[in-house]
N, C-alpha and C. Protein backbone atom coordinates (compact mmCIF):
# COMPACT_ATOMS: atom_id res chain seq x y z
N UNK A 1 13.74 87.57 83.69
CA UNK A 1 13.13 88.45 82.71
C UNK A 1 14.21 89.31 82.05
N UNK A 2 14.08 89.53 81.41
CA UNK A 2 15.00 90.42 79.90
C UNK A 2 14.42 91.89 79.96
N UNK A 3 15.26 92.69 79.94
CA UNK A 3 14.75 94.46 80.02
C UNK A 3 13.97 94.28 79.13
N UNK A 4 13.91 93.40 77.97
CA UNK A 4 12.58 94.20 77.37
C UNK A 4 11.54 93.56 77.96
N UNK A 5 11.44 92.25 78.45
CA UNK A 5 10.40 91.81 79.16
C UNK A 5 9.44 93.14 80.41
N UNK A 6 10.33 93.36 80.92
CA UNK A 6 10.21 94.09 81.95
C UNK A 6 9.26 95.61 81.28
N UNK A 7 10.41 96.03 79.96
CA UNK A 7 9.48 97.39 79.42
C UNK A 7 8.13 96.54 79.12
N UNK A 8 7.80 95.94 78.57
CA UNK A 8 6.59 95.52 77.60
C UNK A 8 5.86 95.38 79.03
N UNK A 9 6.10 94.70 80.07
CA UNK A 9 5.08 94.46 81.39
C UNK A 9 5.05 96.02 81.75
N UNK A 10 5.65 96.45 81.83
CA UNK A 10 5.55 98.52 82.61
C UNK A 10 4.45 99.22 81.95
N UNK A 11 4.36 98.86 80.41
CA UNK A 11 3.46 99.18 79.46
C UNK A 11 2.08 98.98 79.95
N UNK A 12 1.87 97.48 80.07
CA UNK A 12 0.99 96.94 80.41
C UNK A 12 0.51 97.35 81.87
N UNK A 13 0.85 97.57 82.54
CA UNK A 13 0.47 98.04 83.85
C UNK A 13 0.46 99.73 84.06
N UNK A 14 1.18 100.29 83.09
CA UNK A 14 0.48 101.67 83.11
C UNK A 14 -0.52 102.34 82.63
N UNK A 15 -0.72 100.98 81.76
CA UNK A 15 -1.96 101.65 80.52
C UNK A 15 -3.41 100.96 81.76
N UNK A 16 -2.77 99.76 82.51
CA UNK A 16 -3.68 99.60 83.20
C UNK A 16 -4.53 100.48 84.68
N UNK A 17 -2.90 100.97 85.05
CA UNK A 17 -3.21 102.07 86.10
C UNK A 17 -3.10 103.34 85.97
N UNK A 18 -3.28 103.96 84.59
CA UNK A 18 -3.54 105.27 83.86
C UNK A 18 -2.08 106.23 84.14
N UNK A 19 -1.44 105.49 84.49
CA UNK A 19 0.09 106.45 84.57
C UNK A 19 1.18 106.23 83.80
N UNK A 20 1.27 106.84 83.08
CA UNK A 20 2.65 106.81 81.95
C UNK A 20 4.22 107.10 82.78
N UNK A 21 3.93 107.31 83.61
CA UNK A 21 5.39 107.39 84.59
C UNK A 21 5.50 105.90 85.07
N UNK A 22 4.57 105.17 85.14
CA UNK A 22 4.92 103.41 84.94
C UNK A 22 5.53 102.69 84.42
N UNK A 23 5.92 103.97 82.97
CA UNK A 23 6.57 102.83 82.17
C UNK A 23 8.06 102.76 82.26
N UNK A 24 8.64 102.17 82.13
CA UNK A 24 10.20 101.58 82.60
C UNK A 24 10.90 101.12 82.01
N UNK A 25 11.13 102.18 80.99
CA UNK A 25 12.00 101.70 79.82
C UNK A 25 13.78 101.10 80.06
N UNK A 26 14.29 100.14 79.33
CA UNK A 26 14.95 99.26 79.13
C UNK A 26 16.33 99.72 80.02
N UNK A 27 16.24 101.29 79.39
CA UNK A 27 17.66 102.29 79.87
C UNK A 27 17.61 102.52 81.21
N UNK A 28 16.38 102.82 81.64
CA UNK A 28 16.22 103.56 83.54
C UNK A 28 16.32 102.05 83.97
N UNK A 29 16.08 100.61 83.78
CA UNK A 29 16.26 99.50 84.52
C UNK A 29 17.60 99.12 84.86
N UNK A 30 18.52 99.19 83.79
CA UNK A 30 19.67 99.20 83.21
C UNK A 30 20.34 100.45 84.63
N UNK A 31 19.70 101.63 84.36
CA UNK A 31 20.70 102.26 85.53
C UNK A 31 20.45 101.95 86.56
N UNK A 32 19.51 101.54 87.19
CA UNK A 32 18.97 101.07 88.72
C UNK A 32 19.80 99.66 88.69
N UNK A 33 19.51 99.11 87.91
CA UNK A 33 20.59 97.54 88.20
C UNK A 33 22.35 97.90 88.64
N UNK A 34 22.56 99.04 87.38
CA UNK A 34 24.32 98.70 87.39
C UNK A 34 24.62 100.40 87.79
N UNK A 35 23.73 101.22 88.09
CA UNK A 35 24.26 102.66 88.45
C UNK A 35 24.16 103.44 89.66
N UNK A 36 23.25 102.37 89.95
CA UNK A 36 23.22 102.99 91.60
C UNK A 36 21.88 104.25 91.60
N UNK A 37 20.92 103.83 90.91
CA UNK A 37 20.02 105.28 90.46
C UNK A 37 18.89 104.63 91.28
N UNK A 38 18.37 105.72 92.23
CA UNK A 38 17.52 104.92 92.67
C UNK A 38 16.33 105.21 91.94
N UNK A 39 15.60 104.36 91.63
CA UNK A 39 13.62 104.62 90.98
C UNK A 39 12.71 105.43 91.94
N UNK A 40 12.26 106.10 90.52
CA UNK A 40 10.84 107.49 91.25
C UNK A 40 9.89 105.75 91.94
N UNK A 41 9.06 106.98 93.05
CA UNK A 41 8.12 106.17 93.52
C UNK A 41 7.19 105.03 92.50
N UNK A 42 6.95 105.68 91.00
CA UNK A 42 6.25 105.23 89.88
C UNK A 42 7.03 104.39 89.45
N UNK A 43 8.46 104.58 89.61
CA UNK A 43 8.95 103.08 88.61
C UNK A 43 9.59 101.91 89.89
N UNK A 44 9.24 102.47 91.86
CA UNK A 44 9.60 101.37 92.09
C UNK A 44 8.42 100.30 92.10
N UNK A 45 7.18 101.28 92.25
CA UNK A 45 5.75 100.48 91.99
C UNK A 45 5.88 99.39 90.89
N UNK A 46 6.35 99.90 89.74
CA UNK A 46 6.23 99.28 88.84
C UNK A 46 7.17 97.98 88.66
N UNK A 47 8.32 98.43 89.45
CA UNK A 47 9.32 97.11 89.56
C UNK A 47 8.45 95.87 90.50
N UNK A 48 7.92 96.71 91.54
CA UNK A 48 7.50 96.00 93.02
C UNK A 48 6.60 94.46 92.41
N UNK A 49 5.24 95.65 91.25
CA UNK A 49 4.53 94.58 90.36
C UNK A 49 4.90 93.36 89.37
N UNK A 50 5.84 94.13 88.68
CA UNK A 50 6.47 93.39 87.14
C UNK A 50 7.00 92.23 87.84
N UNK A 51 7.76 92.46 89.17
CA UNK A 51 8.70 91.16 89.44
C UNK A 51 8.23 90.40 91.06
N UNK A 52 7.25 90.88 91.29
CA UNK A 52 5.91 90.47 92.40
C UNK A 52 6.36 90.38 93.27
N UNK A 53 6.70 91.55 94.21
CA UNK A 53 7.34 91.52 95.12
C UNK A 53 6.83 93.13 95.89
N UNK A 54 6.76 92.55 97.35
CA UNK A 54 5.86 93.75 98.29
C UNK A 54 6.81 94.55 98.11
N UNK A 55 6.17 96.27 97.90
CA UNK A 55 7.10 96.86 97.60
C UNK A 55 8.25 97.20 98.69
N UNK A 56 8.22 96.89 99.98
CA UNK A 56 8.81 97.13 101.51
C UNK A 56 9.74 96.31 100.67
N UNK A 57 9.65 95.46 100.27
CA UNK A 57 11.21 94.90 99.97
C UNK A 57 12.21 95.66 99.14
N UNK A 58 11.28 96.56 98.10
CA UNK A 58 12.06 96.73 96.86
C UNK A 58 13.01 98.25 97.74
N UNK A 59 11.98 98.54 98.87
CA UNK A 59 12.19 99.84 99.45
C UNK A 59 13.88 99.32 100.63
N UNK A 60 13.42 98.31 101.18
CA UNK A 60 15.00 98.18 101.39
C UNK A 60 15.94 97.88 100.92
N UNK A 61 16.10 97.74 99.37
CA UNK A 61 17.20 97.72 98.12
C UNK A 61 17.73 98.70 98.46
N UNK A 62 17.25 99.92 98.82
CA UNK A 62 17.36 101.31 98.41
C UNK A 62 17.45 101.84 99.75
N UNK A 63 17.67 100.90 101.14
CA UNK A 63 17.67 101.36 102.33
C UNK A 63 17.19 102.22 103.08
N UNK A 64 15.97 101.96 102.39
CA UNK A 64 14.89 103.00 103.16
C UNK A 64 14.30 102.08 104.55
N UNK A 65 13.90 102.48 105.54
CA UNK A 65 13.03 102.02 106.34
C UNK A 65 12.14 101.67 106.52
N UNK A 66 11.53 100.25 106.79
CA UNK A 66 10.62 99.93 106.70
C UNK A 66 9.23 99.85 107.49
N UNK A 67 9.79 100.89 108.68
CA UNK A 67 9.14 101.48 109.85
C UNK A 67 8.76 102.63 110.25
């Protein structure tokens, strides 16, 4: 998927789950890929969905515990 792929799906799933902190524009993906930034709870949800993956996984990217 292409950052904009990714914004246009964030869109779509925030308008679906009424939260505008869903959306995940091109720039905040961009720093989580190459900056080391980790994502608010709202945009790892939104990664977890866009790229279908339980979010426990996306949570040990970010070395959190999964216990």
């Amino acid at each position: 998927m292409t950052l904009r792929d990714v914004y246009s799906a964030s869109v779509k799933l925030a308008r679906k789950v009424g939260h505008k902190r869903c959306i995940l524009p091109a720039s905040r993906l961009h720093e989580c890929e190459v900056k080391d930034h980790v994502p608010s709870l709202f945009k790892l949800y939104t990664l977890a969905r866009v790229y279908r993956r339980d979010i426990r996984t996306l949570m040990a990217w970010y070395g959190l515990p999964l216990r």
